[in-house]
C-alpha atoms as a PDB file:
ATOM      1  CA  UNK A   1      16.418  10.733  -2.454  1.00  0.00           C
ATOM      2  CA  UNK A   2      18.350   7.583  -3.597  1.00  0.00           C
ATOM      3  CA  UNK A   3      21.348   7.601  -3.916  1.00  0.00           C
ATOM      4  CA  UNK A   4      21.852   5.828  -7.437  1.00  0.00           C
ATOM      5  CA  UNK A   5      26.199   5.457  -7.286  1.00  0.00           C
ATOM      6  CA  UNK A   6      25.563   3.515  -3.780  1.00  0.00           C
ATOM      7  CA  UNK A   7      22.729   1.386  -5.585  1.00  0.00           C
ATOM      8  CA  UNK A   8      25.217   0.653  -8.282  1.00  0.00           C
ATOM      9  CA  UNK A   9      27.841  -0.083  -5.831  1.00  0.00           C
ATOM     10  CA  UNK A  10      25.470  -2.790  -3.862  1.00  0.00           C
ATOM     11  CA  UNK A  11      24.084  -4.413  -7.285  1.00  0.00           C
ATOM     12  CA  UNK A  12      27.624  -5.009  -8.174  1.00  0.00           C
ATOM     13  CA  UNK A  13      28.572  -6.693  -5.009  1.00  0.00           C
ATOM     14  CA  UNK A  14      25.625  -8.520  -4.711  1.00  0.00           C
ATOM     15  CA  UNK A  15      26.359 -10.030  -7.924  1.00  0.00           C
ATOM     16  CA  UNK A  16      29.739 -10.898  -7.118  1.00  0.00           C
ATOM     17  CA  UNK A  17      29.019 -12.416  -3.713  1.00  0.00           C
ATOM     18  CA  UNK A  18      26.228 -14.685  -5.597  1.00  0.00           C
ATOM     19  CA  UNK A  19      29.079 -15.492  -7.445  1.00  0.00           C
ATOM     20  CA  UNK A  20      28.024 -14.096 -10.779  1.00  0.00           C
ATOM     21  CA  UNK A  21      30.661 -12.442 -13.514  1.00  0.00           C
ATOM     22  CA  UNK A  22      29.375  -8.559 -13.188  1.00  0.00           C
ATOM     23  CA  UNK A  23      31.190  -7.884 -17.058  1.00  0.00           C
ATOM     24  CA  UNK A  24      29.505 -10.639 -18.448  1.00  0.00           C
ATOM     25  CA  UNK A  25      26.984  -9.121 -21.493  1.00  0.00           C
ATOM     26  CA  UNK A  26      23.638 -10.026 -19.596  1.00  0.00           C
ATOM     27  CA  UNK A  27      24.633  -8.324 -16.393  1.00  0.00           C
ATOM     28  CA  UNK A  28      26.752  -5.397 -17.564  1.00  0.00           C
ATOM     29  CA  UNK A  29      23.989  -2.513 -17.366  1.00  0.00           C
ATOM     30  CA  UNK A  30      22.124  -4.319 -15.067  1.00  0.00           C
ATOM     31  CA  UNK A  31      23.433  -2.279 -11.824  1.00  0.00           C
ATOM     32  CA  UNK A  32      22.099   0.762 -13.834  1.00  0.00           C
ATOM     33  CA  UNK A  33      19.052  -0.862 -14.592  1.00  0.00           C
ATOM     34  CA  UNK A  34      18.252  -1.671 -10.544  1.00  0.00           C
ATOM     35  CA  UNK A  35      19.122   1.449  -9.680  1.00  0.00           C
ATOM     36  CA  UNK A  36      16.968   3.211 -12.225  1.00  0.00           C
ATOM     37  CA  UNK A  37      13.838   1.189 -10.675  1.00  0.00           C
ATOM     38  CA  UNK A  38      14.550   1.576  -7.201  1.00  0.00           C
ATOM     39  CA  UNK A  39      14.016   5.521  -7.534  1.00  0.00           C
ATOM     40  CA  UNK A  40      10.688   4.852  -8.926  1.00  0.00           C
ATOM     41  CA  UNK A  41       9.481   1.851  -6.428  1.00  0.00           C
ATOM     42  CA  UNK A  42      11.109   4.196  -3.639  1.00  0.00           C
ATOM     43  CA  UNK A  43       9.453   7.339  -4.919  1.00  0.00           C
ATOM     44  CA  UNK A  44       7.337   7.472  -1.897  1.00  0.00           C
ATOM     45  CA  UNK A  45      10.518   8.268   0.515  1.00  0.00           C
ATOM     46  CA  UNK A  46      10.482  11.742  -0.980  1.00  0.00           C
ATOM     47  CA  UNK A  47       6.784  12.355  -0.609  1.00  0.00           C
ATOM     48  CA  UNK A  48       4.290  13.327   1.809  1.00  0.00           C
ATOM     49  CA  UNK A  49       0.573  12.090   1.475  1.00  0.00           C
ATOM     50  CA  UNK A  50      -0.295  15.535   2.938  1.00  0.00           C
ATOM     51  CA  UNK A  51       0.184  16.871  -0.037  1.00  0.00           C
ATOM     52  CA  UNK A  52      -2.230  15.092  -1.925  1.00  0.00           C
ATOM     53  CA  UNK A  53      -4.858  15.220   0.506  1.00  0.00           C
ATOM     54  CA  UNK A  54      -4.543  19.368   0.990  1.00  0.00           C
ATOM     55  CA  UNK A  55      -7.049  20.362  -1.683  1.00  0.00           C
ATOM     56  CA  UNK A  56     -10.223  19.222  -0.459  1.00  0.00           C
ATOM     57  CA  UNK A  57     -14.061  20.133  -1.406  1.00  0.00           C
ATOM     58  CA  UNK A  58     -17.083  21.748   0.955  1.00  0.00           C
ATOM     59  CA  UNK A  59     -19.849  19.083   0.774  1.00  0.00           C
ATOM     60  CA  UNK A  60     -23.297  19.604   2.543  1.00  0.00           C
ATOM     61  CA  UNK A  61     -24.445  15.830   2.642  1.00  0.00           C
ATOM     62  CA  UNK A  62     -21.742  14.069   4.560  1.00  0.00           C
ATOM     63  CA  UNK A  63     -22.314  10.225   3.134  1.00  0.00           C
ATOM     64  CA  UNK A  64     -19.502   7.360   2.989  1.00  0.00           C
ATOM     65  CA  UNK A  65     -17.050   7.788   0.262  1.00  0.00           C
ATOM     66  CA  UNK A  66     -15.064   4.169  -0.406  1.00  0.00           C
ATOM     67  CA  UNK A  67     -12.377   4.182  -2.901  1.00  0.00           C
ATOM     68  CA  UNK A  68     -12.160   0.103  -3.772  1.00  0.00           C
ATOM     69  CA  UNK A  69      -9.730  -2.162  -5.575  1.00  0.00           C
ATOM     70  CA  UNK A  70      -6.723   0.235  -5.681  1.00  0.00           C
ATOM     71  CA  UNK A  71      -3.656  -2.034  -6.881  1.00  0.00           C
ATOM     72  CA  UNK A  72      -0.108  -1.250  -5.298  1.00  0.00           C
ATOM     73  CA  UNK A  73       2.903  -2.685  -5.312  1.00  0.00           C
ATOM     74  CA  UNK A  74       5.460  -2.511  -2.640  1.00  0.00           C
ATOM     75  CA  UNK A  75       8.935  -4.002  -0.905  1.00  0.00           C
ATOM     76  CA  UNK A  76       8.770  -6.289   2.093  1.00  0.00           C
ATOM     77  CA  UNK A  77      11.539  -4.331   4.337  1.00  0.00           C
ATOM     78  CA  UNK A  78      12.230  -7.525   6.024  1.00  0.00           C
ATOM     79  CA  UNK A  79      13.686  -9.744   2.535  1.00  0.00           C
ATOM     80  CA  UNK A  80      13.157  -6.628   0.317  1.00  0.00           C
ATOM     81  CA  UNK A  81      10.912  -8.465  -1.757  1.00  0.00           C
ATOM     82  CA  UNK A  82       7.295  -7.336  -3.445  1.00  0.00           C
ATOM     83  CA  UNK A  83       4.230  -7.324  -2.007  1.00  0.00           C
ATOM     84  CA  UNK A  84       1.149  -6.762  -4.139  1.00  0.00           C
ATOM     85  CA  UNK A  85      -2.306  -6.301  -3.623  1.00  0.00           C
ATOM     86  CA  UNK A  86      -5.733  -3.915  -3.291  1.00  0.00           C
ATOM     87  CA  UNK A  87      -6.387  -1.355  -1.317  1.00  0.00           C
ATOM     88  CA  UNK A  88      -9.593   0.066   0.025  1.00  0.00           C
ATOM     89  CA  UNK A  89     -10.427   3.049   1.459  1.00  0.00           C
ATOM     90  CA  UNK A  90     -13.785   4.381   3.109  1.00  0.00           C
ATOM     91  CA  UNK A  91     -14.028   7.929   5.337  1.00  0.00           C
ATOM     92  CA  UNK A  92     -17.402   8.993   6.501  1.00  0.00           C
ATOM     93  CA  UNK A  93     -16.919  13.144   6.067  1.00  0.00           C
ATOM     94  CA  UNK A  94     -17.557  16.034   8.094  1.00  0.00           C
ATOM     95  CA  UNK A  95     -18.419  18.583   5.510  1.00  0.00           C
ATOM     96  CA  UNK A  96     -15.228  18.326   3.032  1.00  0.00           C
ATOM     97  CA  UNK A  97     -14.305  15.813   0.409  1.00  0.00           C
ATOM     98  CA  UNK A  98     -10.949  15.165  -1.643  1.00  0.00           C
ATOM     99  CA  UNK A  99     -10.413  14.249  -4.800  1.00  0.00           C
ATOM    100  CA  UNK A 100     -10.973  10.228  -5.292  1.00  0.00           C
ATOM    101  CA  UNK A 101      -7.597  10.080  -7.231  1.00  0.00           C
ATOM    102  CA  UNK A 102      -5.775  11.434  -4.015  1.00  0.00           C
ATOM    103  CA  UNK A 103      -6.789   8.850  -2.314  1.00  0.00           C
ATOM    104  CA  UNK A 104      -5.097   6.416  -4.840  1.00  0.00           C
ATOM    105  CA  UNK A 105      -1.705   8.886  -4.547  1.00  0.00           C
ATOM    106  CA  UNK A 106      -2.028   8.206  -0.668  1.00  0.00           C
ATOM    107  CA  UNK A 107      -1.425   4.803  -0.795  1.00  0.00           C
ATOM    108  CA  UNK A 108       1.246   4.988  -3.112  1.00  0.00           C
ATOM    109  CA  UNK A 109       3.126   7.656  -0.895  1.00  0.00           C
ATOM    110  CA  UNK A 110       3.339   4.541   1.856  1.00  0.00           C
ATOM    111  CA  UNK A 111       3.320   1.343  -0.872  1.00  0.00           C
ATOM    112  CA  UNK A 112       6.648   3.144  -2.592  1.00  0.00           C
ATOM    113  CA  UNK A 113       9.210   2.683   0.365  1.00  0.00           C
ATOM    114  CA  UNK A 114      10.551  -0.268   2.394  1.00  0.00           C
ATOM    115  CA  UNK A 115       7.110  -1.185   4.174  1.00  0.00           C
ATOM    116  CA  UNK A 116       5.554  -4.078   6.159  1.00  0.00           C
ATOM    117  CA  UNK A 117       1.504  -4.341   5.362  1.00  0.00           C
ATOM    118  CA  UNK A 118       0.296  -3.734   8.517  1.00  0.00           C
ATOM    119  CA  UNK A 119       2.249  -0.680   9.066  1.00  0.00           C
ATOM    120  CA  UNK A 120       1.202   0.786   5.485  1.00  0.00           C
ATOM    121  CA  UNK A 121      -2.688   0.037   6.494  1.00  0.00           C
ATOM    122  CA  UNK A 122      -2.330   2.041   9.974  1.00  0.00           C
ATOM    123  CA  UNK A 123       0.006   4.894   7.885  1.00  0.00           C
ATOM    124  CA  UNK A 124      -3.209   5.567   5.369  1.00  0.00           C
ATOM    125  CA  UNK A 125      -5.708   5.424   7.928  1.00  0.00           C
ATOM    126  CA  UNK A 126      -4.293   7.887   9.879  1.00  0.00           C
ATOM    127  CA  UNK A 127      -3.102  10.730   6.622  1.00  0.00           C
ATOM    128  CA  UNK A 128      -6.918  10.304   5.795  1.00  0.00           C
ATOM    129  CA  UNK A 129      -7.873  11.026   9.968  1.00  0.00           C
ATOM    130  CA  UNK A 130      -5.293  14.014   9.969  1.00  0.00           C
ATOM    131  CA  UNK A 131      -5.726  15.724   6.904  1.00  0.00           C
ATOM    132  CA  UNK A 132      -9.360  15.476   5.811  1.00  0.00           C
ATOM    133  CA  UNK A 133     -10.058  15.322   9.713  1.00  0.00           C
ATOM    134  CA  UNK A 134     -13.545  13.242   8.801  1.00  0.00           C
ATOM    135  CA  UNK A 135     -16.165  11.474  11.195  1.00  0.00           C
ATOM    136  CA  UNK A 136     -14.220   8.136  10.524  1.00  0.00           C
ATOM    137  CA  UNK A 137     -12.186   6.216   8.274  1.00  0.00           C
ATOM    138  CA  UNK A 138     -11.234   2.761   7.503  1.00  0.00           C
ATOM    139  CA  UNK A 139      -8.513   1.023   5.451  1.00  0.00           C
ATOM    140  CA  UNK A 140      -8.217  -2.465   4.494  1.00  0.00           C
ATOM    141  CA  UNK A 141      -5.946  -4.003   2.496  1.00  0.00           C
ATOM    142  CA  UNK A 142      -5.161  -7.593   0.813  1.00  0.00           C
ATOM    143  CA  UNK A 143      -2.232  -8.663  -0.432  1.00  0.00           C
ATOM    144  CA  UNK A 144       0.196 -11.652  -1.873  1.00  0.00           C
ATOM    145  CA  UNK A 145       3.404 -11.133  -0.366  1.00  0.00           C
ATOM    146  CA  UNK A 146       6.193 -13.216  -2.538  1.00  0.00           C
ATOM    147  CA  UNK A 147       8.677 -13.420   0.709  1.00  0.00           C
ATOM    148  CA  UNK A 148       5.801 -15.975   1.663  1.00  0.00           C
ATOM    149  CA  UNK A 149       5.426 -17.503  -1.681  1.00  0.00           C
ATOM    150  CA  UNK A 150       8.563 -17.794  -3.597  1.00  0.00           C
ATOM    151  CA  UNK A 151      10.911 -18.439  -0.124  1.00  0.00           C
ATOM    152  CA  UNK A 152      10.185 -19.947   3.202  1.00  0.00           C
ATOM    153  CA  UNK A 153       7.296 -21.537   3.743  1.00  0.00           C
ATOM    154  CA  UNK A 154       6.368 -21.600  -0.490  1.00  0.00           C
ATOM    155  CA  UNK A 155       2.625 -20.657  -0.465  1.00  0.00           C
ATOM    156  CA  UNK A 156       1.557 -19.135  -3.626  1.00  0.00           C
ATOM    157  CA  UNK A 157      -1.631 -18.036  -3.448  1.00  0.00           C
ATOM    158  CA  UNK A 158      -2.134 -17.101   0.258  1.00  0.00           C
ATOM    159  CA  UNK A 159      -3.523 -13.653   0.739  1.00  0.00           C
ATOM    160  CA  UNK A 160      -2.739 -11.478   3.930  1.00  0.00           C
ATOM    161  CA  UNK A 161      -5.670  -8.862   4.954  1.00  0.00           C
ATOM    162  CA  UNK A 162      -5.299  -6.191   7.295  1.00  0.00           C
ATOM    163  CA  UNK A 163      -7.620  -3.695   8.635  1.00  0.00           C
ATOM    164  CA  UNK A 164      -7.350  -0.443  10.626  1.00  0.00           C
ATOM    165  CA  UNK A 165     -10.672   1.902  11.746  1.00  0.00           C
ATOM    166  CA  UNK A 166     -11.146   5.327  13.442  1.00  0.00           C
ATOM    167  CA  UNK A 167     -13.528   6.867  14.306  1.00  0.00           C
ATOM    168  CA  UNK A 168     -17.083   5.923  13.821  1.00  0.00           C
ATOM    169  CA  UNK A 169     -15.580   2.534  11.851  1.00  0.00           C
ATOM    170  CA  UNK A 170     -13.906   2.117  15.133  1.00  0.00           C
ATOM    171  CA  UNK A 171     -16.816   2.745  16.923  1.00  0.00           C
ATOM    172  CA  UNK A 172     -19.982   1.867  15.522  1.00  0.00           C
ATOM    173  CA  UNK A 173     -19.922  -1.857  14.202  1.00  0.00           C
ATOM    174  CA  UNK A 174     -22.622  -0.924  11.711  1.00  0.00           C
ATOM    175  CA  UNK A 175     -20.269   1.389   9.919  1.00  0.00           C
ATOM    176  CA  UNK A 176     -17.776  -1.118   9.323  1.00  0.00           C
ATOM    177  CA  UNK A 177     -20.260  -3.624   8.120  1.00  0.00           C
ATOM    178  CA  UNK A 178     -21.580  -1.020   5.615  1.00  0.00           C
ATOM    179  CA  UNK A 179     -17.918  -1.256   4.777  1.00  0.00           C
ATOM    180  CA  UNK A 180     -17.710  -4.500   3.794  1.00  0.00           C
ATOM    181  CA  UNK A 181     -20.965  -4.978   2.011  1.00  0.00           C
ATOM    182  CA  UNK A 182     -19.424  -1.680  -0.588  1.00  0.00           C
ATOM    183  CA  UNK A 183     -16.009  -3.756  -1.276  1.00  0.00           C
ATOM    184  CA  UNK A 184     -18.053  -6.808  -1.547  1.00  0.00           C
ATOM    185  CA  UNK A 185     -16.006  -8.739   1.331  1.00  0.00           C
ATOM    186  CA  UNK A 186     -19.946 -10.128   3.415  1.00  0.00           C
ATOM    187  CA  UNK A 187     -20.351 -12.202   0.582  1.00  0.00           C
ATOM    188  CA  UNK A 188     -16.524 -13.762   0.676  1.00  0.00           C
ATOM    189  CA  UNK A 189     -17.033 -14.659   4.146  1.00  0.00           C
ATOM    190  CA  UNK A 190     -20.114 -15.648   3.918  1.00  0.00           C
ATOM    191  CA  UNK A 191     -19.636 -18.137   0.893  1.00  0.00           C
ATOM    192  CA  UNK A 192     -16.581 -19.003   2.941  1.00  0.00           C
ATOM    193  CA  UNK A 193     -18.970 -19.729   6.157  1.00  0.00           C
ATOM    194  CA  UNK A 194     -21.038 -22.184   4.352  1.00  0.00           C
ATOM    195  CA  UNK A 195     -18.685 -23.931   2.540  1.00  0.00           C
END
């Protein structure tokens, strides 16, 4: 839960130590304002992707089931700035389904909390292994990250992708290249290839 006085608190002295006047008009209700957002883009502390992924569905033809192009947004816990992107998500199941909009939910549980990328990627992969318990999985994600673009090295543009498999996406490379041909990735690399 966040602890909105404590937000308040930290707004004010971060304005101060930037050397800003905190009772000037623009910045007055701005410590309620930040601390307001960061209950919603920290919603995801409070929540358990378990509980989205409970209700699932008996299927009899187990066939791939890829959720693509999810959009999330999330904080870089190392500068605690945004990171946005897509998600996509493909399980392979063993006689149950869930609901495609739970998957969505699941990757906000882990995008809505302090979070590195390649952490969040692994954290999906595995809710969908543990609570669906299906033949294999596999999460991939791409994302701007604007600790890279705005600061430091200053590379708008740059995209970071990271990938994480079980199961029979671990294990079988033909899985995994079904994979990419759904979210469309054979022909990026490809094009990229022969360029």
């Amino acid at each position: 839960m966040v602890n909105q006085t404590k937000i308040k608190e930290a707004v004010r002295l971060l304005l101060e130590g930037i050397g800003e006047d905190v009772n000037r008009e623009g910045l007055r209700e701005t410590p309620d304002r930040i601390a307001r957002m960061y209950g919603e883009i920290y919603a995801g502390m409070d929540e358990d992707a378990g509980d989205h992924l409970a209700k699932t569905f008996a299927v009899e033809s187990n066939e791939i089931v890829l959720v693509k192009n999810i959009t999330f947004y999330s904080i870089c816990e190392h500068h605690l700035m945004p990171f946005y992107g897509k998600a996509h998500i493909a399980y392979l199941p063993d006689g149950k389904v869930v609901g495609l909009s739970k998957l969505a939910r699941t990757v906000e549980v882990y995008a809505r909390r302090p979070q590195i990328q390649e952490q969040m990627t692994i954290q999906i992969v595995e809710a969908v292994m543990e609570h669906l318990k299906p033949q294999g999985a596999v999460v991939m994600l791409e994302a701007e990250h604007l600790c890279m673009t705005m600061r430091g090295v200053e590379k708008p543009g740059s995209r970071t992708m990271t990938l994480a498999s079980r199961g029979c996406f671990q294990e079988d490379p033909k899985w995994q290249e079904l994979f990419f041909r759904m979210i469309g990735a054979d022909k990026v690399y490809n094009q990229d290839l022969t360029q």
